[in-house]
Protein backbone atom coordinates (compact mmCIF):
# COMPACT_ATOMS: atom_id res chain seq x y z
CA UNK A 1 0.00 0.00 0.00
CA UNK A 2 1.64 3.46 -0.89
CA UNK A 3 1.91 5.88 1.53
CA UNK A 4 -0.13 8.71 0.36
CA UNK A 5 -3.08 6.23 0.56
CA UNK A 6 -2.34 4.92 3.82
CA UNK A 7 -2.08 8.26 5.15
CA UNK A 8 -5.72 9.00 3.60
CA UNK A 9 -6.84 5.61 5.53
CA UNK A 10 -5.58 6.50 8.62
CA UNK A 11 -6.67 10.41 8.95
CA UNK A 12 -10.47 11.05 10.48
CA UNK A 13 -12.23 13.09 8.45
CA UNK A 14 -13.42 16.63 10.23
CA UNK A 15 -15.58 18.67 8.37
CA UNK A 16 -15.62 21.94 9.90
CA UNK A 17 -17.62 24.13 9.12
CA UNK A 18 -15.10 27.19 8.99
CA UNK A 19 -13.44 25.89 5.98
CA UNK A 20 -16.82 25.57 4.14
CA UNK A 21 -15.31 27.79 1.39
CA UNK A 22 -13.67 24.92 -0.05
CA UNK A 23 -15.14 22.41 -1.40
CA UNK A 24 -13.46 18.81 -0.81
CA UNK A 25 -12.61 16.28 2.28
CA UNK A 26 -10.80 18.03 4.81
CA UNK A 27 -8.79 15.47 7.29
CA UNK A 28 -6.95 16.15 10.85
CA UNK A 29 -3.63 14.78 10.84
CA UNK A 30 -2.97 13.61 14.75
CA UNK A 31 0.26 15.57 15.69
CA UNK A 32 3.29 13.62 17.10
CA UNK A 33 3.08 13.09 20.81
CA UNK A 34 5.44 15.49 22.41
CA UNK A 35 7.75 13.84 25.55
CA UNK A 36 7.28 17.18 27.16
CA UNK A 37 4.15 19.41 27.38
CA UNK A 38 5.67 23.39 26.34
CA UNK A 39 4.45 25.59 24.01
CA UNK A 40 5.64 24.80 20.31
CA UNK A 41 7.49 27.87 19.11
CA UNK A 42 8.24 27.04 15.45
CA UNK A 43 8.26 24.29 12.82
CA UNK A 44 8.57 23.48 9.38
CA UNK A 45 6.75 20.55 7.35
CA UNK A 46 8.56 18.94 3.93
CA UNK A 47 7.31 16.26 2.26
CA UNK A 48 9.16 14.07 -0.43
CA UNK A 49 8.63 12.64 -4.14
CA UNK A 50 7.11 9.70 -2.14
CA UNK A 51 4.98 11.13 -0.48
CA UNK A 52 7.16 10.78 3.00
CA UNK A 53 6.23 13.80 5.64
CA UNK A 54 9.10 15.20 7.79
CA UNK A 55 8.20 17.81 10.42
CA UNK A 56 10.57 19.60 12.29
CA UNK A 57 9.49 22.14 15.81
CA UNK A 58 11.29 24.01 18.30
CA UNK A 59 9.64 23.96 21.94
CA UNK A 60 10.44 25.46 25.10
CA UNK A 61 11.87 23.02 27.50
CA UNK A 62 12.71 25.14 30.80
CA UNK A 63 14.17 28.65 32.36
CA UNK A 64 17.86 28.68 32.61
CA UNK A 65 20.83 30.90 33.11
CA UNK A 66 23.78 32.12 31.61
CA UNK A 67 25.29 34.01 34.67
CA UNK A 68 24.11 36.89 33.03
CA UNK A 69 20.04 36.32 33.51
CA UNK A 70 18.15 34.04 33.01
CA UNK A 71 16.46 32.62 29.77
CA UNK A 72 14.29 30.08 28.36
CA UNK A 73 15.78 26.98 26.77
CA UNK A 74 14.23 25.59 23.68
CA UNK A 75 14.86 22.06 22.31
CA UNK A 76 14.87 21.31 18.08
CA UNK A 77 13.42 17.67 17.70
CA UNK A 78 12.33 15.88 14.56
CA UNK A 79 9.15 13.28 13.08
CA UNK A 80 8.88 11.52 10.29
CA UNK A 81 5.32 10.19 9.42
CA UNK A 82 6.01 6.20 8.38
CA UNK A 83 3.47 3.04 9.07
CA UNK A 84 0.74 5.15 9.98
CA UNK A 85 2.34 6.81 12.44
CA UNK A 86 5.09 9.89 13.58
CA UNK A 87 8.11 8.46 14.37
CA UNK A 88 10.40 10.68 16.43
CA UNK A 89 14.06 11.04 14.40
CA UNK A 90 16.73 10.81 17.25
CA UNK A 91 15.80 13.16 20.71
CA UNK A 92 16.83 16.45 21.41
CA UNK A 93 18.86 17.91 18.42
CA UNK A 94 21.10 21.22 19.94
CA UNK A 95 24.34 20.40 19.88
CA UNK A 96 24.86 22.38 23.35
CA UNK A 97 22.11 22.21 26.21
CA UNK A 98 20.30 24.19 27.81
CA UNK A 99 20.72 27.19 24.37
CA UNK A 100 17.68 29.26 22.99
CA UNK A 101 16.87 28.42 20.02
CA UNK A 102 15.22 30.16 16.97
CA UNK A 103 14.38 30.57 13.21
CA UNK A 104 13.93 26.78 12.03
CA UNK A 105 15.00 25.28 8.59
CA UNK A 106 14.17 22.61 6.98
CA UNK A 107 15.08 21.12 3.42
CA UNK A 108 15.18 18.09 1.34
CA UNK A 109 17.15 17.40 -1.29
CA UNK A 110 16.15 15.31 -4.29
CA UNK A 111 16.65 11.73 -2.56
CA UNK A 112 14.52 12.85 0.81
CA UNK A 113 17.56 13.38 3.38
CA UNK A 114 16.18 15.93 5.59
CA UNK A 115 18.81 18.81 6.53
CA UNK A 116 18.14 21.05 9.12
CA UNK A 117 19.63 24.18 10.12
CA UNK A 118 18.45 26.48 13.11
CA UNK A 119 20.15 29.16 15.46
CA UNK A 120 21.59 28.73 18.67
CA UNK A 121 22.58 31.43 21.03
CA UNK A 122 24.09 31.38 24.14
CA UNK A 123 25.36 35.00 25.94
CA UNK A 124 26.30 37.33 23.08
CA UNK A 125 27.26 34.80 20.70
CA UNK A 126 24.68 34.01 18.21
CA UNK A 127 25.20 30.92 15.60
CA UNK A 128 23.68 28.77 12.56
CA UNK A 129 23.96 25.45 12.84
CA UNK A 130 23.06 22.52 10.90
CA UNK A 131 22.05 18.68 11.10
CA UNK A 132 21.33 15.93 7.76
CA UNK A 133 19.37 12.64 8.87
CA UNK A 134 21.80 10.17 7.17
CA UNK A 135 21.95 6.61 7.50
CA UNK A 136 18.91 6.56 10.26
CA UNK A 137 21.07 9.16 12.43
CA UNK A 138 21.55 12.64 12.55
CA UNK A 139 25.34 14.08 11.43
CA UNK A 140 27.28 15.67 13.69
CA UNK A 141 28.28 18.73 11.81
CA UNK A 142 28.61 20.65 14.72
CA UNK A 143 32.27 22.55 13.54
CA UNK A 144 30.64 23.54 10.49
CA UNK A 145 28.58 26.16 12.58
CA UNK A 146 28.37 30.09 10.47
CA UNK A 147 28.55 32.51 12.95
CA UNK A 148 26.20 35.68 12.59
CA UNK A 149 26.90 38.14 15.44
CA UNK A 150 29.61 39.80 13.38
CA UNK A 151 29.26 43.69 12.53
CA UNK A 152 28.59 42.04 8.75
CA UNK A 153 26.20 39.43 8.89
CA UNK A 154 22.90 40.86 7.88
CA UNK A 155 21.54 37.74 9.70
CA UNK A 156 19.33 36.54 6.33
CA UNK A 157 19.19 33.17 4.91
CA UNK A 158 17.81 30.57 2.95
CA UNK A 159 18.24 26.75 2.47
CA UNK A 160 18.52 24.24 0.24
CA UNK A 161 19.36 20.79 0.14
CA UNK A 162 21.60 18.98 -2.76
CA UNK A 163 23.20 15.51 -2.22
CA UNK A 164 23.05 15.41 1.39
CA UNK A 165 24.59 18.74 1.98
CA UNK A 166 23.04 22.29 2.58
CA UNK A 167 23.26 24.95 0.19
CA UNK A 168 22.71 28.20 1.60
CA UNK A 169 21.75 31.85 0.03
CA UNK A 170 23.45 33.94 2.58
CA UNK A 171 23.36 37.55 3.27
CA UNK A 172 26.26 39.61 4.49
CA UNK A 173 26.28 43.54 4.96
CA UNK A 174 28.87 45.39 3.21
CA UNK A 175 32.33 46.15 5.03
CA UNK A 176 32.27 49.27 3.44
CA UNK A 177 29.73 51.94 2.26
CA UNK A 178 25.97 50.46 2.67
CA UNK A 179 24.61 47.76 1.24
CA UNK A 180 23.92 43.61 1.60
CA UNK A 181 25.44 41.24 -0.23
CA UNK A 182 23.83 38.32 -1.16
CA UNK A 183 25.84 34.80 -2.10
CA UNK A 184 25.52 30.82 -2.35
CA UNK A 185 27.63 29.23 0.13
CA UNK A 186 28.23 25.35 0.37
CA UNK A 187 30.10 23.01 2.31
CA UNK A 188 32.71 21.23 0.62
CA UNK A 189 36.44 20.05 1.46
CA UNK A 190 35.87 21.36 4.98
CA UNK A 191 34.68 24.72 4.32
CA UNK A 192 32.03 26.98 3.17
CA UNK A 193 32.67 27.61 -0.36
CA UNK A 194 30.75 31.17 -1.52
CA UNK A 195 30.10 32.35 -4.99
CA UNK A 196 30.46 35.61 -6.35
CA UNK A 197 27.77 37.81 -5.65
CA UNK A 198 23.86 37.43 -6.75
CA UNK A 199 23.16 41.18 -6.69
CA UNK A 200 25.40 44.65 -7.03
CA UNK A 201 25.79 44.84 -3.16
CA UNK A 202 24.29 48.37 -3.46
CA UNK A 203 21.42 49.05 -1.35
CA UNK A 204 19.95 46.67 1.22
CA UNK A 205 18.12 43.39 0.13
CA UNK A 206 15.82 41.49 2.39
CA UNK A 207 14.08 38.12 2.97
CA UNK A 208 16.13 35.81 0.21
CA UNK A 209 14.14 32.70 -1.11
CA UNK A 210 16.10 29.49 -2.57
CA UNK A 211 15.21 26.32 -4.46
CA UNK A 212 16.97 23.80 -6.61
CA UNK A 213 16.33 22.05 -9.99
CA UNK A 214 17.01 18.09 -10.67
CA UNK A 215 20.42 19.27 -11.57
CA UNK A 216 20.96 20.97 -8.39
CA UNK A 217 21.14 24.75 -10.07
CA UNK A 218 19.75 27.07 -7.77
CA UNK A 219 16.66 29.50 -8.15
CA UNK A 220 16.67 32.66 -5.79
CA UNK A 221 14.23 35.49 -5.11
CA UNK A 222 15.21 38.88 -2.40
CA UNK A 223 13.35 41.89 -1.65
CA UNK A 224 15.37 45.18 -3.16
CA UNK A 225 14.62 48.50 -2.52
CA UNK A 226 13.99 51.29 0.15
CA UNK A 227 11.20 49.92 3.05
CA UNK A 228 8.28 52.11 1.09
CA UNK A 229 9.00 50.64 -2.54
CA UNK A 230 10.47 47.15 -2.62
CA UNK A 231 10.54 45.03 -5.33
CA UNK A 232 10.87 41.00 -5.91
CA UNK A 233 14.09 39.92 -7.55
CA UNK A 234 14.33 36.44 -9.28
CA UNK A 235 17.87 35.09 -10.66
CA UNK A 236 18.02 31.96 -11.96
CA UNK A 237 21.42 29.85 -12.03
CA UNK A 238 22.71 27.90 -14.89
CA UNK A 239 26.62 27.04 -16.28
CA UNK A 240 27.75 29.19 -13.00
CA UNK A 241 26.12 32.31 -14.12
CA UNK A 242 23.04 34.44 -12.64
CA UNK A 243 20.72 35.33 -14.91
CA UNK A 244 17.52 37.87 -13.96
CA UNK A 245 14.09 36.28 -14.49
CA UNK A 246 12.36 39.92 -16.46
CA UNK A 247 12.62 43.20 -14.62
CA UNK A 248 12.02 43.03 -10.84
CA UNK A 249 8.45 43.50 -10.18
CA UNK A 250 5.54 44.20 -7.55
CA UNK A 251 1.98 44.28 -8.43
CA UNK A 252 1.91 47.83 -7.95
CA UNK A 253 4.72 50.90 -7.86
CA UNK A 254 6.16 52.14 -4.51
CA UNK A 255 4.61 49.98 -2.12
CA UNK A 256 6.01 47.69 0.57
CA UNK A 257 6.74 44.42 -0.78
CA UNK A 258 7.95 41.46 1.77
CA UNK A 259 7.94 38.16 2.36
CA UNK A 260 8.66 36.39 -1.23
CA UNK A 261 8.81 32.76 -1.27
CA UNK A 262 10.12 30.15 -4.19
CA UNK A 263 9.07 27.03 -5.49
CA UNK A 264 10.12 25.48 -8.90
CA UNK A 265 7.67 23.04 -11.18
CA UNK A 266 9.41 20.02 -12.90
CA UNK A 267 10.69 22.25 -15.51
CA UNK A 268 12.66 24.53 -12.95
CA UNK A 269 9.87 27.58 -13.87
CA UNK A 270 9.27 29.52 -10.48
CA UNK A 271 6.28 30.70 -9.08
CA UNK A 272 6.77 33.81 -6.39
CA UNK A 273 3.71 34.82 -3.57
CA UNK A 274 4.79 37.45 -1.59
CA UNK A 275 2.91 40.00 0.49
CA UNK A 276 2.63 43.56 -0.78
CA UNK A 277 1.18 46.53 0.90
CA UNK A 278 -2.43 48.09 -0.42
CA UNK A 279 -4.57 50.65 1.54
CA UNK A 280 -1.94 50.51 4.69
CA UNK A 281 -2.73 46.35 4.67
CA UNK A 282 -0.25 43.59 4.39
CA UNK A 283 -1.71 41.93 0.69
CA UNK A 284 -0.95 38.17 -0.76
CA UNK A 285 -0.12 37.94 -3.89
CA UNK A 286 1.15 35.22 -6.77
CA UNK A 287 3.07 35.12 -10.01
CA UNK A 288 4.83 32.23 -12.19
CA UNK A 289 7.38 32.54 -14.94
CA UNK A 290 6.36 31.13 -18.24
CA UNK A 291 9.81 31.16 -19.56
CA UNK A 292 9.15 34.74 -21.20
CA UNK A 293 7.65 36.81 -18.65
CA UNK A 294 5.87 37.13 -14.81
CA UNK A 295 2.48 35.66 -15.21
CA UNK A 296 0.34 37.10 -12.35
CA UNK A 297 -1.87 34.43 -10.76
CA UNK A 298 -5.13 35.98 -10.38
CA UNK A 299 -5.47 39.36 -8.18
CA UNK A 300 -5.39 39.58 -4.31
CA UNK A 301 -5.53 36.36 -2.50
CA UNK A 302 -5.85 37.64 1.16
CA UNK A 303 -9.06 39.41 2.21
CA UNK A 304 -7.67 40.25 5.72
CA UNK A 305 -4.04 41.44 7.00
CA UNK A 306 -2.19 38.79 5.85
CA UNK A 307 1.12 37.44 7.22
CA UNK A 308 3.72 34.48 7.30
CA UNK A 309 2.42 33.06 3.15
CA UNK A 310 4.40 29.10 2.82
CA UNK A 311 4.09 28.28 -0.65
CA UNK A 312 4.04 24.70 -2.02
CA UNK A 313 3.36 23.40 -5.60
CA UNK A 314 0.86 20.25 -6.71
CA UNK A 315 2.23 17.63 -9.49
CA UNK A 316 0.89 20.06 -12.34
CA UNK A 317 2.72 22.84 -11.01
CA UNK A 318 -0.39 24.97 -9.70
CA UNK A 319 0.67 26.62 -6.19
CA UNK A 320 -1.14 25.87 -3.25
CA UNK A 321 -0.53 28.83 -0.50
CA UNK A 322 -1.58 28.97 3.36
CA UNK A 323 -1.24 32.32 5.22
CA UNK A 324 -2.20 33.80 8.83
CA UNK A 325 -4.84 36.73 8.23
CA UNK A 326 -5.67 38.97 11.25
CA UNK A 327 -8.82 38.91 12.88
CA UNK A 328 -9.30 41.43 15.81
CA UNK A 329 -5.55 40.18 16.93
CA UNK A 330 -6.29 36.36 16.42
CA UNK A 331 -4.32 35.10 13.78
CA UNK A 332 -6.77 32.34 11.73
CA UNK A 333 -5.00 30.23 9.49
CA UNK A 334 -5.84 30.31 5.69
CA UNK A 335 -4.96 28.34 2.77
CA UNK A 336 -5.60 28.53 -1.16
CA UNK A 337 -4.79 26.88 -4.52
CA UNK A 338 -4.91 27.54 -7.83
CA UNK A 339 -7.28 25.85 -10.37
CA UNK A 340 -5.75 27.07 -13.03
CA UNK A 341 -8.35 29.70 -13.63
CA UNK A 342 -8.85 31.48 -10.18
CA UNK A 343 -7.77 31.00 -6.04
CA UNK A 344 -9.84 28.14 -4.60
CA UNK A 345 -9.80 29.09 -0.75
CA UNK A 346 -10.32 27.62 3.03
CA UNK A 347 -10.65 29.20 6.24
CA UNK A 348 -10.03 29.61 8.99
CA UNK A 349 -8.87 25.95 9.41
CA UNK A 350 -7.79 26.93 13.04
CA UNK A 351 -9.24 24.36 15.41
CA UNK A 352 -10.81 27.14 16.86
CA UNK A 353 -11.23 30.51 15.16
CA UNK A 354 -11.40 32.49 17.85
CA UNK A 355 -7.78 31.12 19.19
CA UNK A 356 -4.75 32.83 17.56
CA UNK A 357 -2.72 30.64 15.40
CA UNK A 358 0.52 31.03 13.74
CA UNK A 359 4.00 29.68 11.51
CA UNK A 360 1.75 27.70 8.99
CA UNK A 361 3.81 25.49 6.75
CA UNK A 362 1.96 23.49 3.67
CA UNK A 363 3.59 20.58 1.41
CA UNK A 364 1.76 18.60 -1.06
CA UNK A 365 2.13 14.95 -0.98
CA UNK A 366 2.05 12.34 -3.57
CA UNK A 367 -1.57 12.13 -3.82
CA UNK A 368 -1.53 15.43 -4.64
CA UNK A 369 -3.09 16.39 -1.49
CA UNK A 370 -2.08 19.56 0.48
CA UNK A 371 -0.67 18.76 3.82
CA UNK A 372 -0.89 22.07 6.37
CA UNK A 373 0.61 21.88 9.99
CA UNK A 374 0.47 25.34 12.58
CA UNK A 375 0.69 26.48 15.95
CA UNK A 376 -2.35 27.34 17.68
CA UNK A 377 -2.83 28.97 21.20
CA UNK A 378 -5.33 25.92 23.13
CA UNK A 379 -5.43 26.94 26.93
CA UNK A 380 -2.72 29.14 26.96
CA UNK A 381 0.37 26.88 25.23
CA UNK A 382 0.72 26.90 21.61
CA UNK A 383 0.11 23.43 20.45
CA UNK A 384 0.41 22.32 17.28
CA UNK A 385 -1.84 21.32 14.77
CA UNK A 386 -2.05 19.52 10.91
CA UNK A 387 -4.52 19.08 8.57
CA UNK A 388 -4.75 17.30 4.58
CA UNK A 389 -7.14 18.95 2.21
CA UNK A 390 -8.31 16.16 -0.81
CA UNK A 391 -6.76 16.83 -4.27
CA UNK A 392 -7.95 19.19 -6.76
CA UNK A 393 -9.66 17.02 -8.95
CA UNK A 394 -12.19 18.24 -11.84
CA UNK A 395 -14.97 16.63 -8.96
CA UNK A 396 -13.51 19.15 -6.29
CA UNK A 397 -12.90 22.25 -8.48
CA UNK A 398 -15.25 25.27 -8.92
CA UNK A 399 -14.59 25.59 -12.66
């Protein structure tokens, strides 16, 4: 039995009314059981060719100190969902205990080896580290730690996963004059190798995107620009050269543009959402490269102040998006995909609306179904929560 259909099996079927807007099965997924009961402060959910779901989280664990005060300590663990089940990869995955821990990573590469990367910080000194799930065992690649409390780093990243190793598009403030520099850095003979530079190093970039295609070339998107009048920027890799995908762009001139995230179809085209301001509210919005030019992908997709988009793409390439809107100061989880003519939505899938959720992170799985997992506030502790949505069939689509 393949996975994808023994995951359908095994799901219960809730059919909440507050995601009534779409039409289709929606299933809860039964979260991992956690060996300690602490608020879940961040994940990230992959899924590979097979269908295979990895999920990653950071929780709190306890208060400690550093002789300096006192802070709380926060534990990376991860799950892989196999026989029906989560099965917890390894324990505890810090390399030093008790550390804070923050802004979560996780990639796989074309073969399904998980590599995580995550920061660790510990008195003034403030570092990236990184783990691959090799073998049935985490590495210890504890040396090859970038450190990021240096008057350059611009403290930006994204990953990528090729062969077992990260690839990383790294950003780096300018020694002299102002300015970030953005480049690809990658392990290899015992150091971090780094390419010349993606952009002119002129003027500050923000929020880089990465992804890779079969042959491992690398696809990256960065917010350019002043705060008021960002634009996306798309470069594409190929031979060991950059090239621009079109002009950068924004659905409209001189706003606020954040947020851009990357996926690539199984011809290496990328589709970009990103969140851009309109009328003083944070705005979702979606366009794919045809191999000529920016195709936008309908108009506004968020309704509400939107936040936090994760972008995924189905077997035909169509994007499937989930979002936080806010609602009165609850954050109620959203999620959309494209029929190829218009944004089929859902939401709020929160368990409860009226609790504030956050960190969504959606994957599609072999089925073709999209997979969502978040964090939502249940008593008082952030607990987290997943839910599959049936394909898009031409039984479940609008059009």
């Amino acid at each position: 039995m393949s996975r994808p259909l023994l995951l359908t099996l095994l799901l219960t079927t809730v059919l909440n009314p507050a995601v009534a807007s779409g039409t289709g099965g929606v299933q809860t997924v039964a979260p991992p059981t956690l060996p300690w009961a602490t608020p879940v402060r961040d994940l990230q959910l992959a899924a590979d060719s097979r269908g295979q779901l990895t999920l990653a989280i950071i929780t709190d664990t306890r208060e400690a100190s550093s002789g300096r005060g006192t802070f709380m300590a926060r534990a990376v663990s991860a799950w892989q969902w196999a026989a029906g089940t989560w099965t917890p990869m390894g324990g505890i995955l810090n390399y030093d205990q008790p550390r804070p821990a923050a802004n979560l990573n996780l990639a796989l590469d074309a073969g399904g080896t998980p590599i995580l990367a995550w920061n660790e910080n510990y008195g003034d000194n403030d570092v990236v580290v990184f783990r691959a799930w090799q073998g049935g065992a985490w590495t210890d690649w504890k040396t090859r730690y970038l450190g990021i409390s240096s008057p350059q780093a611009a403290k930006m990243r994204a990953l990528a996963a090729w062969q077992g190793t990260p690839m990383l598009l790294w950003g780096e403030n300018v020694r002299e004059g102002v300015g970030t520099v953005l480049t690809l850095r990658r392990w290899q003979d015992g150091e971090w190798l780094r390419s010349p530079p993606l952009n002119e190093g002129t003027g500050y970039v923000r929020q880089p995107a990465l992804a890779l295609n079969g042959q491992g070339e690398a696809t990256a998107a960065w917010v350019k620009g002043p705060i008021e009048a960002g634009q996306v920027v798309v470069k594409q890799q190929s031979g060991g050269h950059w090239t621009p995908l079109g002009q950068p762009f924004s659905r409209h001139p001189q706003s606020y543009v954040a947020s851009p995230h990357l996926a690539l179809n199984r011809d290496g085209q990328p589709t970009v959402a990103w969140l851009e301001d309109r009328g003083g509210r944070d705005t979702l919005f979606a366009s794919r490269w045809t191999g000529s030019r920016w195709e936008a992908l309908g108009g506004a997709i968020s309704t509400g102040f939107a936040s936090a988009p994760s972008l995924a793409l189905d077997q035909g390439g169509q994007p499937v998006i989930a979002w936080i809107e806010e609602r009165g100061g609850v954050g109620q989880v959203r999620l959309a995909r494209w029929t190829g003519r218009a944004w089929q939505t859902y939401g709020p899938v929160n368990l409860d609306p009226a609790h504030d959720a956050r960190s969504p992170s959606v994957v599609v799985d072999a089925s073709g179904a999209p997979v969502l997992a978040w964090r939502e506030d249940l008593g008082g502790m952030y607990g987290l929560q997943l839910r599959r949505f049936a394909p898009l069939t031409a039984a479940t689509s609008p059009f």
